[in-house]
C-alpha atoms as a PDB file:
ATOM      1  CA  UNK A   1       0.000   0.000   0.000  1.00  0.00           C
ATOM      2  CA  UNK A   2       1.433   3.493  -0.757  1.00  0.00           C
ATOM      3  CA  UNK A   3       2.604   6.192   1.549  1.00  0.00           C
ATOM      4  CA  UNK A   4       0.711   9.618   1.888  1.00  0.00           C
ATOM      5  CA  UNK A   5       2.277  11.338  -0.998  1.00  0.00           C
ATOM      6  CA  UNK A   6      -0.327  14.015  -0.385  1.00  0.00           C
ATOM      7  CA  UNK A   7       0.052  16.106   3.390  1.00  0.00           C
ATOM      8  CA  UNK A   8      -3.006  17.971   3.189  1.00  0.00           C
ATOM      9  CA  UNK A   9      -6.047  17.891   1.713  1.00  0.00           C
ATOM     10  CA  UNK A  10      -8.715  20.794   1.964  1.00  0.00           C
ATOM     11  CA  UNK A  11     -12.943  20.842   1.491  1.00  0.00           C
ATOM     12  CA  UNK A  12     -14.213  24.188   2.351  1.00  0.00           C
ATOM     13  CA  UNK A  13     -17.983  23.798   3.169  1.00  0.00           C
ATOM     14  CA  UNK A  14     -19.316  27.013   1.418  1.00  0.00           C
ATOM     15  CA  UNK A  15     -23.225  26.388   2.656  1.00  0.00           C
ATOM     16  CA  UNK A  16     -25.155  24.651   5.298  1.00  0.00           C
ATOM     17  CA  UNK A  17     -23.974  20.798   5.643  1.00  0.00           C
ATOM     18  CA  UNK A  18     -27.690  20.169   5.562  1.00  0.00           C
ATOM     19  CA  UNK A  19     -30.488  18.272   3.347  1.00  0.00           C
ATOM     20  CA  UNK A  20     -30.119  18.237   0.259  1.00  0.00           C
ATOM     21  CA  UNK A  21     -26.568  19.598   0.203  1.00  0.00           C
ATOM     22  CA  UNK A  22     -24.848  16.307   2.162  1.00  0.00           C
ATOM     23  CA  UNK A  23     -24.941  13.829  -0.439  1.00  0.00           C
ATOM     24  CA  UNK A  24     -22.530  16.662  -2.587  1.00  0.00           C
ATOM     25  CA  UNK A  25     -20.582  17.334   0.153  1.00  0.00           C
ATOM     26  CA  UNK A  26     -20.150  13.390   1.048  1.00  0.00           C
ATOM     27  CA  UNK A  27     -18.759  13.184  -2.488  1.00  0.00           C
ATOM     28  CA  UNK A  28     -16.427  15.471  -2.213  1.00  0.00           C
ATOM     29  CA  UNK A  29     -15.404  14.632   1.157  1.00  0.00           C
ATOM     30  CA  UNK A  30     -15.424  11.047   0.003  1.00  0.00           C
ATOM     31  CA  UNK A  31     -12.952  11.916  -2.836  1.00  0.00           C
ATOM     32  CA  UNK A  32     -10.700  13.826  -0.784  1.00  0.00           C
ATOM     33  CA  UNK A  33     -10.267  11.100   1.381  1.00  0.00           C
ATOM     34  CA  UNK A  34      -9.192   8.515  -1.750  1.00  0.00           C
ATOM     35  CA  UNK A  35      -6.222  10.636  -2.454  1.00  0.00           C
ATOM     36  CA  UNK A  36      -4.996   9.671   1.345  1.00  0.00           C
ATOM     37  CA  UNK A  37      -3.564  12.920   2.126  1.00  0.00           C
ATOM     38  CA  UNK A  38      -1.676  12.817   5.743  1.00  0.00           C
ATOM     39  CA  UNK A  39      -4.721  15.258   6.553  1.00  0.00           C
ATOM     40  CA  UNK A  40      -7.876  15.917   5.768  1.00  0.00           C
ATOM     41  CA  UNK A  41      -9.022  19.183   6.678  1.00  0.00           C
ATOM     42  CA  UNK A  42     -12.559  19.894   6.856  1.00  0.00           C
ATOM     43  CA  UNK A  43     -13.677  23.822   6.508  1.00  0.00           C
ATOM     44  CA  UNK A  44     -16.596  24.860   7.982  1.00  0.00           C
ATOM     45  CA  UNK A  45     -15.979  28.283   8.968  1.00  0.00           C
ATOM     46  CA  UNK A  46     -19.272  29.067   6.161  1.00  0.00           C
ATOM     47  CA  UNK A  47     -21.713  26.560   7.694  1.00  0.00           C
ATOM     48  CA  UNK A  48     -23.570  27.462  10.102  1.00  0.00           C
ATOM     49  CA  UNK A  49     -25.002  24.308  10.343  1.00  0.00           C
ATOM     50  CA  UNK A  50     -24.631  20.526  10.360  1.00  0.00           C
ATOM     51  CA  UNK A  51     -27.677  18.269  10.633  1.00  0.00           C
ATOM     52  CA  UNK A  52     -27.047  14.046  11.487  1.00  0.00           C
ATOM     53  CA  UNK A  53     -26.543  13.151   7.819  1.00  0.00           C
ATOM     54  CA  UNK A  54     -23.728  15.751   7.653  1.00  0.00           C
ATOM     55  CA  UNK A  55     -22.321  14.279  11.079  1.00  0.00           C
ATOM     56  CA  UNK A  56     -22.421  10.644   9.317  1.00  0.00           C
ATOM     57  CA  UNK A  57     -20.485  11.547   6.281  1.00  0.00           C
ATOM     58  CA  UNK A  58     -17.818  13.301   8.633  1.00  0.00           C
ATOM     59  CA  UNK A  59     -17.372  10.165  11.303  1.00  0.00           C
ATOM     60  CA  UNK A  60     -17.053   7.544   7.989  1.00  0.00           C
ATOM     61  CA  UNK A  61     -14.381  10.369   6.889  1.00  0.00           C
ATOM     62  CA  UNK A  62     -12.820  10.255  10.197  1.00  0.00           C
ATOM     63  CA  UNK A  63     -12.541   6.601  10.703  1.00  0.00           C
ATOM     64  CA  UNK A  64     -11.568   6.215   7.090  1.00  0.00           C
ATOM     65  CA  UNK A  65      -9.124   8.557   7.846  1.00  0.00           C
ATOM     66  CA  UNK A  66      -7.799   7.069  11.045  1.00  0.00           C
ATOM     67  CA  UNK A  67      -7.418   3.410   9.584  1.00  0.00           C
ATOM     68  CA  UNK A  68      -4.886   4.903   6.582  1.00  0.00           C
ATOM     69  CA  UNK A  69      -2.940   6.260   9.263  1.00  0.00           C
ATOM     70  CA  UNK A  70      -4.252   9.998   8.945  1.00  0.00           C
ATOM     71  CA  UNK A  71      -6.124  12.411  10.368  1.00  0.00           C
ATOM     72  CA  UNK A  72      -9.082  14.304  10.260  1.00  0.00           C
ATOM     73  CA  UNK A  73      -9.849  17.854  11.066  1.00  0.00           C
ATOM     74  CA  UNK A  74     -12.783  20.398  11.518  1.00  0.00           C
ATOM     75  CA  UNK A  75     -11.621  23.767  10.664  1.00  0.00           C
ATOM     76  CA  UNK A  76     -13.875  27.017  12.108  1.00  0.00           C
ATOM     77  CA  UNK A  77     -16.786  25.307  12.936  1.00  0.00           C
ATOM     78  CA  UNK A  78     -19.237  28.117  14.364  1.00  0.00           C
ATOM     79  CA  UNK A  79     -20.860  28.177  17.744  1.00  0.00           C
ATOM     80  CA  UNK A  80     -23.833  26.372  16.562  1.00  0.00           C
ATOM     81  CA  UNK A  81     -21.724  23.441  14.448  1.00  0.00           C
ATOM     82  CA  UNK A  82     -19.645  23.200  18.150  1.00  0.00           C
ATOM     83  CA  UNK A  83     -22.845  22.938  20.047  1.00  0.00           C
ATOM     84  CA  UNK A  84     -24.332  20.185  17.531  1.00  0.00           C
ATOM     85  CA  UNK A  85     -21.097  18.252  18.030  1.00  0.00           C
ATOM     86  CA  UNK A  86     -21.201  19.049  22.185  1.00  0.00           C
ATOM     87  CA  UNK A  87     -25.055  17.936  21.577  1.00  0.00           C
ATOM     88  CA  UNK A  88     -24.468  14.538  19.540  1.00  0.00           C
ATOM     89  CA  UNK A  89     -21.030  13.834  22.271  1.00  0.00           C
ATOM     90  CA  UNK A  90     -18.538  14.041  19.451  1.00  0.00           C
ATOM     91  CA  UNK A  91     -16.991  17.338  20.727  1.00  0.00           C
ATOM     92  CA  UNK A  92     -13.850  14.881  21.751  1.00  0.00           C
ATOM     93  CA  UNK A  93     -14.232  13.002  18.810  1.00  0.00           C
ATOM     94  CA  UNK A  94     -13.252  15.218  16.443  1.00  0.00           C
ATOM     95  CA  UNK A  95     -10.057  17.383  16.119  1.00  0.00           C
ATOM     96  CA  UNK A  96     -11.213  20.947  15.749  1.00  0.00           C
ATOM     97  CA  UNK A  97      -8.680  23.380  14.748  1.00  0.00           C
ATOM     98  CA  UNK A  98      -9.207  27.208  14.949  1.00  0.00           C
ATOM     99  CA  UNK A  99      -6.083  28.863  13.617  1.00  0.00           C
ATOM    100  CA  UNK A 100      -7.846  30.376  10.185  1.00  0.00           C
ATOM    101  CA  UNK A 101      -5.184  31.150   7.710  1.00  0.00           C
ATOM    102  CA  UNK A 102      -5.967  33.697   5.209  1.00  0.00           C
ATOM    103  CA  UNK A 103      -7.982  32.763   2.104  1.00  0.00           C
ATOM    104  CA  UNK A 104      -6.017  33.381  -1.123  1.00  0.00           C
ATOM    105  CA  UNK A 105      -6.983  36.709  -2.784  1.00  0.00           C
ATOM    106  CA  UNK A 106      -9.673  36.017  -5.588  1.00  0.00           C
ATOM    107  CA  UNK A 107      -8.342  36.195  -9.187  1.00  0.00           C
ATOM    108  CA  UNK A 108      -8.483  39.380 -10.998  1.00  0.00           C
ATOM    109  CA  UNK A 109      -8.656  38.966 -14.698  1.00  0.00           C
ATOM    110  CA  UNK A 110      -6.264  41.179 -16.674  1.00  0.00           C
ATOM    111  CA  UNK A 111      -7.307  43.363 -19.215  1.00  0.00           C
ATOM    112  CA  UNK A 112      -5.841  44.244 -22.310  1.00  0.00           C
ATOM    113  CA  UNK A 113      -5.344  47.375 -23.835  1.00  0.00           C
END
């Protein structure tokens, strides 16, 4: 089996983890995990919420995670996401990390004279 060529891989939740919206997330959390990245590092500084669908997709992602010898790790979550996680007992579950670096500047098209 191959090492983690890959140290860090990055989904940045950009809407409620909610509904409709999990099974598209859960793909692309899915995915991330394939590549086996040393870590997986789960945004979700723009959720403000996570429902128990959302919370399923994470722990498979997690314990996937954990049995390729990596890790797994909430980035941001907001009061509300914490208190969901306090709520369901997974607060010591999951590694939560709270340093946010800055996002890259968006791209400015050039224009030609």
């Amino acid at each position: 089996m191959p090492g983690h060529e890959i140290p860090e891989a990055v989904v940045v939740v950009t809407e409620s983890f909610d509904g409709v919206s999990v099974p598209q997330w859960g793909r692309l959390i899915a995915e991330a995990v394939e590549l086996r990245p040393r870590c997986l590092i789960v945004d979700l500084r723009d959720s403000p919420l996570v429902d128990a669908a959302a919370i399923e997709v994470l722990l498979k992602a997690h314990r996937d995670m954990i049995s390729g010898g990596g890790r797994l790790v909430l980035r941001a979550p907001s009061p509300r996401v914490r208190r969901i996680l306090r709520l369901a007992r997974l607060e010591q579950v999951f590694e939560v990390d709270d340093d946010l670096p800055a996002r890259p500047a968006p791209a400015v098209p050039s224009v030609a004279n």
